[in-house]
PDB file of N, CA and C in Angstrom:
ATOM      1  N   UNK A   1     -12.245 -14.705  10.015  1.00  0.00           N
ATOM      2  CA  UNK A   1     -12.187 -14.345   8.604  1.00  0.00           C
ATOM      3  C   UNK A   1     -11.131 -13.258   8.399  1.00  0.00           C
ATOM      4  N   UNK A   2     -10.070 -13.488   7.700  1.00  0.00           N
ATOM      5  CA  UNK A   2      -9.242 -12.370   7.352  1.00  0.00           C
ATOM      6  C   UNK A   2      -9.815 -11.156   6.080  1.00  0.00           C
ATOM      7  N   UNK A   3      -9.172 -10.193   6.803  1.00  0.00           N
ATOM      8  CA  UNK A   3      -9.727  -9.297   5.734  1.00  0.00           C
ATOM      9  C   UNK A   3      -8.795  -8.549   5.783  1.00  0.00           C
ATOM     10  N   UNK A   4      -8.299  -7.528   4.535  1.00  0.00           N
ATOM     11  CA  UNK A   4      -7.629  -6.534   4.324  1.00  0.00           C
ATOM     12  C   UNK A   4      -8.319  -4.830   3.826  1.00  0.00           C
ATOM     13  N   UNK A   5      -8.656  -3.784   4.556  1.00  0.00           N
ATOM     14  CA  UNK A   5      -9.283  -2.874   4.397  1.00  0.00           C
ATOM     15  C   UNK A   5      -8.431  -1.806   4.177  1.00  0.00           C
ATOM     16  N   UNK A   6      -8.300  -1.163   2.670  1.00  0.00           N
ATOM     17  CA  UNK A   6      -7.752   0.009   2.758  1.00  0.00           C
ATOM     18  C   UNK A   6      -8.937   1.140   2.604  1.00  0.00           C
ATOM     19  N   UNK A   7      -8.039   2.516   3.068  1.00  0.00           N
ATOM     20  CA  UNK A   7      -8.555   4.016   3.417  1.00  0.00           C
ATOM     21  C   UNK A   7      -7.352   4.503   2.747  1.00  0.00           C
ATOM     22  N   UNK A   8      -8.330   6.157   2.477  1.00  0.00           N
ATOM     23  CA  UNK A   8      -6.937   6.843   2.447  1.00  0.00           C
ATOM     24  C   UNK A   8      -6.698   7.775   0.914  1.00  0.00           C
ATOM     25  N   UNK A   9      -7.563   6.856  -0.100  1.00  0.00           N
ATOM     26  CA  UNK A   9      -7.213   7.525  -1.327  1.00  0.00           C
ATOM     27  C   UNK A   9      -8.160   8.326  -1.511  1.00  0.00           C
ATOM     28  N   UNK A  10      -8.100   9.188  -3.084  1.00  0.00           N
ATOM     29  CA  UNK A  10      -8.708  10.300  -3.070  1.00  0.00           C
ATOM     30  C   UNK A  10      -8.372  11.147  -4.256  1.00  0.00           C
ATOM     31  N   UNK A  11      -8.800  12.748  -4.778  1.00  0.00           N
ATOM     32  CA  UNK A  11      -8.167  13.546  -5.958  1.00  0.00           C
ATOM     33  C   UNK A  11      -7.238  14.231  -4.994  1.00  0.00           C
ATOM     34  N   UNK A  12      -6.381  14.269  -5.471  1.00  0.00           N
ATOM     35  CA  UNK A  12      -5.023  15.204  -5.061  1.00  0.00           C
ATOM     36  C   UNK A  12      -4.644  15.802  -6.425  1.00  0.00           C
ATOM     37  N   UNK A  13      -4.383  17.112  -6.303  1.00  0.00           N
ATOM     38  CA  UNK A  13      -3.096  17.800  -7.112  1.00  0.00           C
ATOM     39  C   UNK A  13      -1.770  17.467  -7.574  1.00  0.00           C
ATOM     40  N   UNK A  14      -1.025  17.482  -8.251  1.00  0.00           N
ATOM     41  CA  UNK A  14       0.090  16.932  -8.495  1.00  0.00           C
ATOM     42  C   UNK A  14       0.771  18.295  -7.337  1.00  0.00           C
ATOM     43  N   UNK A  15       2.110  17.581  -6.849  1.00  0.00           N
ATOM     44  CA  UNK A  15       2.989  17.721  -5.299  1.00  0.00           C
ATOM     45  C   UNK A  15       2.158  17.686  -4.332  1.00  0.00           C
ATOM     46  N   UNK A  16       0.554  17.357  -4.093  1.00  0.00           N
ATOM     47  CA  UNK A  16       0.279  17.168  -3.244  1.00  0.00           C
ATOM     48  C   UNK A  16       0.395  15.789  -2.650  1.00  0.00           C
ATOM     49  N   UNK A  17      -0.110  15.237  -1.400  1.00  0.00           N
ATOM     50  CA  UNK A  17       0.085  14.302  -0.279  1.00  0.00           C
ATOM     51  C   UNK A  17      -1.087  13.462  -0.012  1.00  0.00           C
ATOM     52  N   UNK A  18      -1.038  12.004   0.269  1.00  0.00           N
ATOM     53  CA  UNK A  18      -2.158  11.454   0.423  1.00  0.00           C
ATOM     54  C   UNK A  18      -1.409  10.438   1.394  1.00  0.00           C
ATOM     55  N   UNK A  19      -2.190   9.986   2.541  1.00  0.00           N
ATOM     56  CA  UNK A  19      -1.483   8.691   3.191  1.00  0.00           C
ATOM     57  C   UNK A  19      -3.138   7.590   3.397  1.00  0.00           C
ATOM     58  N   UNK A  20      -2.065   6.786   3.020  1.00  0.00           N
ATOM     59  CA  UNK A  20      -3.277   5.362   2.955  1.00  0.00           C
ATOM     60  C   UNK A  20      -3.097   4.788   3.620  1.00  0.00           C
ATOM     61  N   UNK A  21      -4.241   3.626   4.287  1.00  0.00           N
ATOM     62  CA  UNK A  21      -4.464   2.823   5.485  1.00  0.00           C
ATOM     63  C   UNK A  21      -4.650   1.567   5.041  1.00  0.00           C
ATOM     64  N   UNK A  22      -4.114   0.743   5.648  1.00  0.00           N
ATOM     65  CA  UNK A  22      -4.509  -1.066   5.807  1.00  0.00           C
ATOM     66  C   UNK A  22      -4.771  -1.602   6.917  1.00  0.00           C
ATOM     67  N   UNK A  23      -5.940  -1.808   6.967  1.00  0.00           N
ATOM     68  CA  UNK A  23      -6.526  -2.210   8.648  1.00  0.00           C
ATOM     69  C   UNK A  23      -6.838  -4.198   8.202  1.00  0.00           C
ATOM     70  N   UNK A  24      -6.012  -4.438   9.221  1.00  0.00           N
ATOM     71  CA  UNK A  24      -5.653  -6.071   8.518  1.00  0.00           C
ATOM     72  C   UNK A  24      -6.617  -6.794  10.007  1.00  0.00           C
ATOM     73  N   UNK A  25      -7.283  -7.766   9.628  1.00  0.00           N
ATOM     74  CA  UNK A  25      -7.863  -8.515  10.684  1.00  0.00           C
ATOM     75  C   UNK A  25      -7.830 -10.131  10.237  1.00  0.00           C
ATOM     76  N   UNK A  26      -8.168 -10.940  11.271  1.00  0.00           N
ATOM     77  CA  UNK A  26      -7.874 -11.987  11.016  1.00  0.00           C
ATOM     78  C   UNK A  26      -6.937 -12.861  11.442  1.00  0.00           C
ATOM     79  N   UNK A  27      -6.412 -12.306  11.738  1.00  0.00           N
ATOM     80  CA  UNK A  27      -4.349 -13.036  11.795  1.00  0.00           C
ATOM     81  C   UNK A  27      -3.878 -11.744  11.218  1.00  0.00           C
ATOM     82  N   UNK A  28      -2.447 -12.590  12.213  1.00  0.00           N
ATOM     83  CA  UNK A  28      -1.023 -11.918  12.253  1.00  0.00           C
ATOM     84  C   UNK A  28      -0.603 -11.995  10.591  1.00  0.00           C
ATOM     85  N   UNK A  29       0.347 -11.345  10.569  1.00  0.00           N
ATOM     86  CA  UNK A  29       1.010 -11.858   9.018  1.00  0.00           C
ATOM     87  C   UNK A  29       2.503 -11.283   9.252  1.00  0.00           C
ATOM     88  N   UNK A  30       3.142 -11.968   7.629  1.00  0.00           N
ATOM     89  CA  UNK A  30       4.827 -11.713   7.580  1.00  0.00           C
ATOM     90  C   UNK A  30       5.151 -10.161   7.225  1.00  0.00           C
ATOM     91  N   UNK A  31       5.047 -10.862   5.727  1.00  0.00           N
ATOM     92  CA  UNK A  31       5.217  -9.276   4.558  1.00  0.00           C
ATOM     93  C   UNK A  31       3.884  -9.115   4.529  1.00  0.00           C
ATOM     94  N   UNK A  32       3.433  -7.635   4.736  1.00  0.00           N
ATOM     95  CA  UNK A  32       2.661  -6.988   3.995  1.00  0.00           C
ATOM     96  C   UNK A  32       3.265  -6.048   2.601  1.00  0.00           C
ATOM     97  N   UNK A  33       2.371  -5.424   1.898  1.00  0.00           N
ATOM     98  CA  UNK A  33       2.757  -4.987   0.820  1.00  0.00           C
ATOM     99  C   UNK A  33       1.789  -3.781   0.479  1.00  0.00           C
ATOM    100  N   UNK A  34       2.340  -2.686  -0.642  1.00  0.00           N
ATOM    101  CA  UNK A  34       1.328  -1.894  -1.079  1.00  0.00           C
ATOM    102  C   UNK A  34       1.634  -2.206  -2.576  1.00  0.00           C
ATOM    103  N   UNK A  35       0.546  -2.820  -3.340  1.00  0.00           N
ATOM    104  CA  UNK A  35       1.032  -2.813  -5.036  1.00  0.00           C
ATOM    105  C   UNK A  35      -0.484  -1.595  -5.366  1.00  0.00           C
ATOM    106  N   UNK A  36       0.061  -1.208  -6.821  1.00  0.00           N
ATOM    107  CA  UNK A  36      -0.925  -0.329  -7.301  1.00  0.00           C
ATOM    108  C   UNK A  36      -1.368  -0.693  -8.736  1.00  0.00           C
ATOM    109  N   UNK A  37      -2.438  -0.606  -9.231  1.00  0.00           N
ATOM    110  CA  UNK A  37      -2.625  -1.023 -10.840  1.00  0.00           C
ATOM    111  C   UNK A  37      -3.461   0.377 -11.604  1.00  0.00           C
ATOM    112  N   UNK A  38      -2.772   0.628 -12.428  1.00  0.00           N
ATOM    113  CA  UNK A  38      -3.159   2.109 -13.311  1.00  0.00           C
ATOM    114  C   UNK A  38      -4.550   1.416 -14.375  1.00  0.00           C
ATOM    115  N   UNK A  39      -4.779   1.975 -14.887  1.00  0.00           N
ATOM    116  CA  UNK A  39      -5.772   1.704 -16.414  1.00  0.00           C
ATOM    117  C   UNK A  39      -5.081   1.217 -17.407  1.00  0.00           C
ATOM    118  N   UNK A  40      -5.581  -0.344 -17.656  1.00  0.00           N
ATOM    119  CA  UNK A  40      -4.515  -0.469 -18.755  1.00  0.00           C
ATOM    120  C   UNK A  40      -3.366  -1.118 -18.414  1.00  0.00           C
ATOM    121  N   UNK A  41      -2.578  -1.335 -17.311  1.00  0.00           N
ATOM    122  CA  UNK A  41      -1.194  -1.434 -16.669  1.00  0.00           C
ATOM    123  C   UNK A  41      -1.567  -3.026 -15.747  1.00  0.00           C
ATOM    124  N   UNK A  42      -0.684  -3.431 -15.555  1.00  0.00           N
ATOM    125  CA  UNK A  42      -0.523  -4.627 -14.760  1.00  0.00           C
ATOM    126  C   UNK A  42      -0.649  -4.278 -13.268  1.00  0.00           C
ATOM    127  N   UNK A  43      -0.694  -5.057 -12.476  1.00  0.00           N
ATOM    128  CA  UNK A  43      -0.264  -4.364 -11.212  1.00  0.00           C
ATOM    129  C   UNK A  43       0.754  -4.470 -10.661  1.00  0.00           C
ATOM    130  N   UNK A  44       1.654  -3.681 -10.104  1.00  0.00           N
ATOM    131  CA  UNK A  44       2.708  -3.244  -9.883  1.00  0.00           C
ATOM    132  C   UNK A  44       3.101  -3.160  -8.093  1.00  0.00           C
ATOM    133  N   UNK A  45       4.556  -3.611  -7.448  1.00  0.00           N
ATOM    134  CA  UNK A  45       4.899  -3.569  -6.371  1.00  0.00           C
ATOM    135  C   UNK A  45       5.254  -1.899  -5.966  1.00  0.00           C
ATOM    136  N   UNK A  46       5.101  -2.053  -4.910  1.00  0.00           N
ATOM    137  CA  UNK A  46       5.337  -0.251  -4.530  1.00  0.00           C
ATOM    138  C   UNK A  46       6.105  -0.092  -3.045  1.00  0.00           C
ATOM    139  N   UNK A  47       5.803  -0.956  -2.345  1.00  0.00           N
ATOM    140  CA  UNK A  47       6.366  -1.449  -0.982  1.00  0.00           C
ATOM    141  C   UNK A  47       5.973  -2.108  -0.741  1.00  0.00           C
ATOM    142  N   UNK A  48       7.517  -2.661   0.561  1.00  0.00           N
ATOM    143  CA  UNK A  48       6.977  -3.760   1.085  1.00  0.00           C
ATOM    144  C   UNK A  48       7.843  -3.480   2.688  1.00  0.00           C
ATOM    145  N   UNK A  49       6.990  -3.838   3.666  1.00  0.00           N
ATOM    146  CA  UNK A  49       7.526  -4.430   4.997  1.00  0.00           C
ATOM    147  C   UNK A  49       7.332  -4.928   5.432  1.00  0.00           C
ATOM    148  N   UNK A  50       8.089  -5.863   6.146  1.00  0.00           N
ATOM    149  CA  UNK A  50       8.368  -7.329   6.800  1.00  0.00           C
ATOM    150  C   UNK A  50       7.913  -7.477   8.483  1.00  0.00           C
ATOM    151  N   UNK A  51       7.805  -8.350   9.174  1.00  0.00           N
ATOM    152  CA  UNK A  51       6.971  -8.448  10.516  1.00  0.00           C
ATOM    153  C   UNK A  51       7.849  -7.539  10.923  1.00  0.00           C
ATOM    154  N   UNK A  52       9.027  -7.562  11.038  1.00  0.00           N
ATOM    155  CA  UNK A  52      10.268  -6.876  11.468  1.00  0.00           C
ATOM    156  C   UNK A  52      10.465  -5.687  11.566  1.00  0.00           C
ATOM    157  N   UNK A  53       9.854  -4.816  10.033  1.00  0.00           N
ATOM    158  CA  UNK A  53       9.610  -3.809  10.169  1.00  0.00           C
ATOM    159  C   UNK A  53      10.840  -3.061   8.946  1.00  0.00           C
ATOM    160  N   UNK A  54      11.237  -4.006   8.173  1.00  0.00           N
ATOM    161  CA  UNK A  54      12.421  -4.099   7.222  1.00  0.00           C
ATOM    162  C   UNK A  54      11.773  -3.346   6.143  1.00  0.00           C
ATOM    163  N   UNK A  55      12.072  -2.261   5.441  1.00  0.00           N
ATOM    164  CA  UNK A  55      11.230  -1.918   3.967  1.00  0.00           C
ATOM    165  C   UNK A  55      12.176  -1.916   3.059  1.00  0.00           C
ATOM    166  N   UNK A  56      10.962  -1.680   2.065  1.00  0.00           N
ATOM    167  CA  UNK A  56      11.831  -1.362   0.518  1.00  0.00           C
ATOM    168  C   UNK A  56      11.006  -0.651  -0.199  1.00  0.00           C
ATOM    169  N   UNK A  57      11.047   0.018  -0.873  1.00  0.00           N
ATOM    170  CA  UNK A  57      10.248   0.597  -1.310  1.00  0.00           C
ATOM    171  C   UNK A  57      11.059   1.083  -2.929  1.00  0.00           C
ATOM    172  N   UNK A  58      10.260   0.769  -4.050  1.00  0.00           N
ATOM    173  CA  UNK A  58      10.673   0.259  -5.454  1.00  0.00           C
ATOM    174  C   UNK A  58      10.651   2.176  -5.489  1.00  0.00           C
ATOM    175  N   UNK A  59      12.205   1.897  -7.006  1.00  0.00           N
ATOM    176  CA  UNK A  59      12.270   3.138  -7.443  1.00  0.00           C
ATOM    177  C   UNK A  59      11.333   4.040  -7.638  1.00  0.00           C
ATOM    178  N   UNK A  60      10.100   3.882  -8.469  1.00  0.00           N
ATOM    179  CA  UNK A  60       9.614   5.092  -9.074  1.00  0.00           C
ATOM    180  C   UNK A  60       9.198   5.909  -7.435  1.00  0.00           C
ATOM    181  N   UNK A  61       9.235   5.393  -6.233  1.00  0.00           N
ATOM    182  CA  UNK A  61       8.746   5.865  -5.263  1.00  0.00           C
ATOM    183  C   UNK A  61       9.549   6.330  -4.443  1.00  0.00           C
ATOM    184  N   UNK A  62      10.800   5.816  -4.384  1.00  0.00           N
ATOM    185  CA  UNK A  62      11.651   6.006  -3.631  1.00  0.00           C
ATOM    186  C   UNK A  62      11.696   7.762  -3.674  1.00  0.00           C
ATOM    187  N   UNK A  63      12.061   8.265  -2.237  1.00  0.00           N
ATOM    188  CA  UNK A  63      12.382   9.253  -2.002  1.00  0.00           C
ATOM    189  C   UNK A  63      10.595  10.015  -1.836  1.00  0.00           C
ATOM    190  N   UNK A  64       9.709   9.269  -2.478  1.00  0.00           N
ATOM    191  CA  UNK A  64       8.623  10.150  -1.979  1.00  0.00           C
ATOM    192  C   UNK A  64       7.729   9.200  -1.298  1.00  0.00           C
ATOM    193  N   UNK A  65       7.179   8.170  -1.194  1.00  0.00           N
ATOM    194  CA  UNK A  65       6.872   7.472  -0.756  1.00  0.00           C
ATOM    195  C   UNK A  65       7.186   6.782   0.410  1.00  0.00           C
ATOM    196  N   UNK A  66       6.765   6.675   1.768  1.00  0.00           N
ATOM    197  CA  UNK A  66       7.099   5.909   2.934  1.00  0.00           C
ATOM    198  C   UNK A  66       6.446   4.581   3.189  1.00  0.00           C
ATOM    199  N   UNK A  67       6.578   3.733   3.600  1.00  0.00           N
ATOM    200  CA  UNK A  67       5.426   2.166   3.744  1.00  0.00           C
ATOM    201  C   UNK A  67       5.762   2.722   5.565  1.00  0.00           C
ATOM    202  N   UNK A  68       5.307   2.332   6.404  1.00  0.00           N
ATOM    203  CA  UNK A  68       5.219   2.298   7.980  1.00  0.00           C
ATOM    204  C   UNK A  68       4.100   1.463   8.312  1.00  0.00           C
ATOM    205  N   UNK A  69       4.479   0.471   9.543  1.00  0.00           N
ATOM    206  CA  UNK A  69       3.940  -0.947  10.184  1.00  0.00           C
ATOM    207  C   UNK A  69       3.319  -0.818  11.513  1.00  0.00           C
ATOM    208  N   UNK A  70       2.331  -0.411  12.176  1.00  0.00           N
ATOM    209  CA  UNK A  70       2.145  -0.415  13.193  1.00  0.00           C
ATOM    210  C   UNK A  70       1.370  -1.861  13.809  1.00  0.00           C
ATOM    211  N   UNK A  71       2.397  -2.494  14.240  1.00  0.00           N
ATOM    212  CA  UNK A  71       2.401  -4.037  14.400  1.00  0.00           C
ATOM    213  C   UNK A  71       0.785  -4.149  15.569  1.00  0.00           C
ATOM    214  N   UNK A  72       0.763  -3.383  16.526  1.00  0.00           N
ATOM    215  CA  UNK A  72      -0.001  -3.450  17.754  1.00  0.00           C
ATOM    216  C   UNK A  72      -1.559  -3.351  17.256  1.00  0.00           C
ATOM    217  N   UNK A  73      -1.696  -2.387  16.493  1.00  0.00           N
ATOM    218  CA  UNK A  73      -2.708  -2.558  15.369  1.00  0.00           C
ATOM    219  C   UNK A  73      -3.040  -3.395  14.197  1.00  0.00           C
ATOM    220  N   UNK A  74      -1.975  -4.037  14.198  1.00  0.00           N
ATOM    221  CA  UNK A  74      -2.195  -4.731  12.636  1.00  0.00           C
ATOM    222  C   UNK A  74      -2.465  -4.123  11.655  1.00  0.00           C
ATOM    223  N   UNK A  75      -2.077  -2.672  11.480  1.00  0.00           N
ATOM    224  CA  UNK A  75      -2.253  -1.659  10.121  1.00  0.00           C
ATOM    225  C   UNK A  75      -0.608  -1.637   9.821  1.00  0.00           C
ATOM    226  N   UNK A  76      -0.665  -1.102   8.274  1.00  0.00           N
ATOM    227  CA  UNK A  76       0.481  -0.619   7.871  1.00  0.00           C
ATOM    228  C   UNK A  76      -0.065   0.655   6.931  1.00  0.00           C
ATOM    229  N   UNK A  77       0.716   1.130   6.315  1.00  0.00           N
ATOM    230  CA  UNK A  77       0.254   2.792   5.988  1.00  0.00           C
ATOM    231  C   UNK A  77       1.306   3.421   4.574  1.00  0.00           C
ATOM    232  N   UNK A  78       0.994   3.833   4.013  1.00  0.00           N
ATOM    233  CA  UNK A  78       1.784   4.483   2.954  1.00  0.00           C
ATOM    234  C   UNK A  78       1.747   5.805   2.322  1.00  0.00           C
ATOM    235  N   UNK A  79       2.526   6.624   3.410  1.00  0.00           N
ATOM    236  CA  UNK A  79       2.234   7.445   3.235  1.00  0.00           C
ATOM    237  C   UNK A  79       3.172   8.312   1.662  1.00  0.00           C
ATOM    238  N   UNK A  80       2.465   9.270   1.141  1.00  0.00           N
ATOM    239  CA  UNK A  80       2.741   9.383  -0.184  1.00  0.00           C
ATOM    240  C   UNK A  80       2.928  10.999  -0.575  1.00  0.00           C
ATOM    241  N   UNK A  81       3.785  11.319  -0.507  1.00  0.00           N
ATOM    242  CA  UNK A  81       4.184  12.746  -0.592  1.00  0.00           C
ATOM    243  C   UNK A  81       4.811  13.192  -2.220  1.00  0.00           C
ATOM    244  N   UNK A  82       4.614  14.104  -2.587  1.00  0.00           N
ATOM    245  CA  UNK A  82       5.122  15.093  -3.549  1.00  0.00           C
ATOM    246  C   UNK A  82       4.312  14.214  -4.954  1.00  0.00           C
ATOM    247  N   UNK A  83       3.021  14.203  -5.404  1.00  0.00           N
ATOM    248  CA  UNK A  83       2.496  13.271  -5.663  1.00  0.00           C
ATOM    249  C   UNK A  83       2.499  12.956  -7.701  1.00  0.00           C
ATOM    250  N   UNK A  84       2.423  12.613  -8.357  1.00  0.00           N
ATOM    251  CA  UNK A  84       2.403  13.317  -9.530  1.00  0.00           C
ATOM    252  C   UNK A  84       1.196  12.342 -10.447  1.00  0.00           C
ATOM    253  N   UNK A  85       0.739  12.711 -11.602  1.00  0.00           N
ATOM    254  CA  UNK A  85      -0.076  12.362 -12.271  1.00  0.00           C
ATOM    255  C   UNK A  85       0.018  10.588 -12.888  1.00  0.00           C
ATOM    256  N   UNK A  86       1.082  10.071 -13.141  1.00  0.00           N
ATOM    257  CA  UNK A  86       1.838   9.252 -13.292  1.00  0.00           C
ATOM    258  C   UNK A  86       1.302   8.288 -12.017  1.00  0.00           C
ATOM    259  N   UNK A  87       0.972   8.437 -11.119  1.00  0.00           N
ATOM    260  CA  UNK A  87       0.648   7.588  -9.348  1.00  0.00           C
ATOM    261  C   UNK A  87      -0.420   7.355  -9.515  1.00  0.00           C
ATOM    262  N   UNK A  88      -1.529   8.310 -10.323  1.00  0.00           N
ATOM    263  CA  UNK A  88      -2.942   7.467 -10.655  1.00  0.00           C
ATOM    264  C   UNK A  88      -3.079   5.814 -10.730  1.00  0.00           C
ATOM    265  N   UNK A  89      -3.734   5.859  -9.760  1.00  0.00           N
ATOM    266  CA  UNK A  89      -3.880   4.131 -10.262  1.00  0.00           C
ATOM    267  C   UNK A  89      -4.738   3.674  -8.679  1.00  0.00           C
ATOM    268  N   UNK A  90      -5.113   2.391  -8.745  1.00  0.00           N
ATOM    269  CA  UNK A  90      -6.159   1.893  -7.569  1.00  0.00           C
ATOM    270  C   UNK A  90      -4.388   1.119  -6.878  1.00  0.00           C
ATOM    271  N   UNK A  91      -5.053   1.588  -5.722  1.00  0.00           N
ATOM    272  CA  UNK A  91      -3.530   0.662  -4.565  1.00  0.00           C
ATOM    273  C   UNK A  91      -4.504   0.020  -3.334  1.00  0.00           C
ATOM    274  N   UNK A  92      -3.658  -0.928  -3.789  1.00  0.00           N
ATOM    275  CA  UNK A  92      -3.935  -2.586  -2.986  1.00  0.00           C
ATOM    276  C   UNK A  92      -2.892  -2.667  -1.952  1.00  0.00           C
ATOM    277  N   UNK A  93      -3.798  -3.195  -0.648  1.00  0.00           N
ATOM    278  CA  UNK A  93      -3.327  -3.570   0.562  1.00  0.00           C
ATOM    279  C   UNK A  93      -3.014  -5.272   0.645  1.00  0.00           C
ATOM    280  N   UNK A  94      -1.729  -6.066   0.453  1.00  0.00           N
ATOM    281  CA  UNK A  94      -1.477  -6.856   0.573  1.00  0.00           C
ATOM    282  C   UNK A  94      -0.798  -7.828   1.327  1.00  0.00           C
ATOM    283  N   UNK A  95      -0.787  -8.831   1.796  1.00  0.00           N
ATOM    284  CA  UNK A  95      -0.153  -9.629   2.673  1.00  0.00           C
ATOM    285  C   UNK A  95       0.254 -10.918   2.798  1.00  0.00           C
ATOM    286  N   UNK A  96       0.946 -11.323   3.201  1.00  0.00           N
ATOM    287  CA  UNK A  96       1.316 -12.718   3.269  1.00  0.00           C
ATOM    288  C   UNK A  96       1.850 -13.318   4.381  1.00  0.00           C
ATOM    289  N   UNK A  97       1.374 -14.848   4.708  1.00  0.00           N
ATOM    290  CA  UNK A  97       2.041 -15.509   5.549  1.00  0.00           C
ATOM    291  C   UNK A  97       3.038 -16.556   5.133  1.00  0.00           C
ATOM    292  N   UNK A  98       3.906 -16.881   6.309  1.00  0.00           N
ATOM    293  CA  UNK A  98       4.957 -17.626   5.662  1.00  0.00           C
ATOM    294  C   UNK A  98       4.768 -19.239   6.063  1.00  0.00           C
ATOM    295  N   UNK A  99       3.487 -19.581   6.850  1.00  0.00           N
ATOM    296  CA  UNK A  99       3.381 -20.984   7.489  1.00  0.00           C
ATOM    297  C   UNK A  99       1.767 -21.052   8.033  1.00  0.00           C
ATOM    298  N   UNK A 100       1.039 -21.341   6.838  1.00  0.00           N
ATOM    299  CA  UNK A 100       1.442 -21.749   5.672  1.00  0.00           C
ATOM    300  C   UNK A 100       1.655 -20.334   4.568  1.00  0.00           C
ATOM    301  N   UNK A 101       2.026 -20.823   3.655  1.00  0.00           N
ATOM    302  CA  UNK A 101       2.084 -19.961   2.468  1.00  0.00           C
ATOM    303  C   UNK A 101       0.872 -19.099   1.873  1.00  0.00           C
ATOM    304  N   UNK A 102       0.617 -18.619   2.109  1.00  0.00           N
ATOM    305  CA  UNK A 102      -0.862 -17.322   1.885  1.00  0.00           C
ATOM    306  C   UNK A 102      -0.623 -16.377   1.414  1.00  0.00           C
ATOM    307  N   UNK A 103      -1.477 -15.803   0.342  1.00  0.00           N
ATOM    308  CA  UNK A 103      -1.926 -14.373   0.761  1.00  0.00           C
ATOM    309  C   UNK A 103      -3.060 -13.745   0.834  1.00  0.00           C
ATOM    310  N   UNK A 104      -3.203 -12.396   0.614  1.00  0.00           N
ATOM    311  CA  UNK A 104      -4.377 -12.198   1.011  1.00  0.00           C
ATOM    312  C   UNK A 104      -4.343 -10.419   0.380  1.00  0.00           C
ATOM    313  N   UNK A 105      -5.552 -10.001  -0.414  1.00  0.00           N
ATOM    314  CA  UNK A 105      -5.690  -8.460  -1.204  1.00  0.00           C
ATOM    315  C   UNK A 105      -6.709  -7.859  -0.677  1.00  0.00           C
ATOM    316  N   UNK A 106      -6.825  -6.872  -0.606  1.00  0.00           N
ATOM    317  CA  UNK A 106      -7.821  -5.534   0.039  1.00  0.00           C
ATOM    318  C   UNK A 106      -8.253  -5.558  -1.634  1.00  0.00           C
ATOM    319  N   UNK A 107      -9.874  -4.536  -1.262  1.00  0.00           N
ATOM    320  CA  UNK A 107     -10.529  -4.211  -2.452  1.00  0.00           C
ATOM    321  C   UNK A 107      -9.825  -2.773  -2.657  1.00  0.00           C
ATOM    322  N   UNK A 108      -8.935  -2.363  -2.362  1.00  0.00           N
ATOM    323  CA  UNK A 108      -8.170  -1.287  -3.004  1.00  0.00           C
ATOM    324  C   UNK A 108      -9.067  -0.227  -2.945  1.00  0.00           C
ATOM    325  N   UNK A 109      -8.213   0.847  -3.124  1.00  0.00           N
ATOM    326  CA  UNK A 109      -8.203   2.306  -3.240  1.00  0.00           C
ATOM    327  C   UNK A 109      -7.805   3.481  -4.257  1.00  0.00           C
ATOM    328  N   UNK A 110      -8.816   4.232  -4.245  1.00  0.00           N
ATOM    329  CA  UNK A 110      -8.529   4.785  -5.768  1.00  0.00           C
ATOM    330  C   UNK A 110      -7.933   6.238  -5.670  1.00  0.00           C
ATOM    331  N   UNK A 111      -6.560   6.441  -6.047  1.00  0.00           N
ATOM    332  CA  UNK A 111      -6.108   7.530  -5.712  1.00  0.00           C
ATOM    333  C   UNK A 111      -5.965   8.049  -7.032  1.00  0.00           C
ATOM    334  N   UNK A 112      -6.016   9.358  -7.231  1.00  0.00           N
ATOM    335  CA  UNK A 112      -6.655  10.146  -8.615  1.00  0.00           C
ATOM    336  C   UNK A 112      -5.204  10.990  -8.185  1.00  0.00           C
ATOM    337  N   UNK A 113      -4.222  11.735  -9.132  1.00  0.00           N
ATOM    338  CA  UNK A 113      -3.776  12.940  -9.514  1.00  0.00           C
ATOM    339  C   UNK A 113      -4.061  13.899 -10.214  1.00  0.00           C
ATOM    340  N   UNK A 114      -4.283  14.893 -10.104  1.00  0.00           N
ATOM    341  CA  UNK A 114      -4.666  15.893 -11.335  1.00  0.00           C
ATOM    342  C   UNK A 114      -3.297  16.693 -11.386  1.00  0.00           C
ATOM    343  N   UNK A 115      -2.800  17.444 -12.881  1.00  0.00           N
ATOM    344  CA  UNK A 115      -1.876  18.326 -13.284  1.00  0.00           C
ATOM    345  C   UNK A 115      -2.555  19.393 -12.882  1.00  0.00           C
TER     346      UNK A 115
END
């Protein structure tokens, strides 16, 4: 049975730091992903890295935000620095395979900012 388990969120301060966990079982996978959905808001991409270990990680995050893959574990991690009120929102641990075509969502994590 595959499953996707995130850890990790929490109330933080605005510039404070939070790093989140995806403990993936089940199978291997390609891309994993971190998307996040606010109140109200769609859900949204935030990173992504590839079996490879390739990232990207979308503007509003860039520069504070890291995605990291620890393949041997089957976790990936996002860690989240300088934090601001605006980042509120539940973040989802996501994944996909490429053969066949899959994916697969964690019951997410609720990371809070306060001003």
């Amino acid at each position: 049975q595959v499953q996707l388990v995130e850890s990790g969120g929490g109330l933080v301060q605005a510039g404070g730091s939070l790093r989140l966990s995806c403990a993936a079982s089940g199978r291997r996978f390609d891309d994993m992903d971190w998307y996040r959905q606010a109140p109200g808001k769609q859900r949204e991409l935030v990173a992504t890295i590839t079996r490879g270990g390739t990232t990207n990680v979308v503007d509003f995050a860039a520069g504070r935000f890291t995605i990291s893959r620890d393949s041997a574990k089957n976790m990936i991690y996002l860690q989240m620095n300088n934090l601001k009120p605006e980042d509120t929102a539940v973040y989802f641990c996501h994944a996909v395979t490429m053969n066949p075509p899959l994916d697969y969502w964690g019951q997410g994590t609720q990371v809070t900012v306060t001003s």
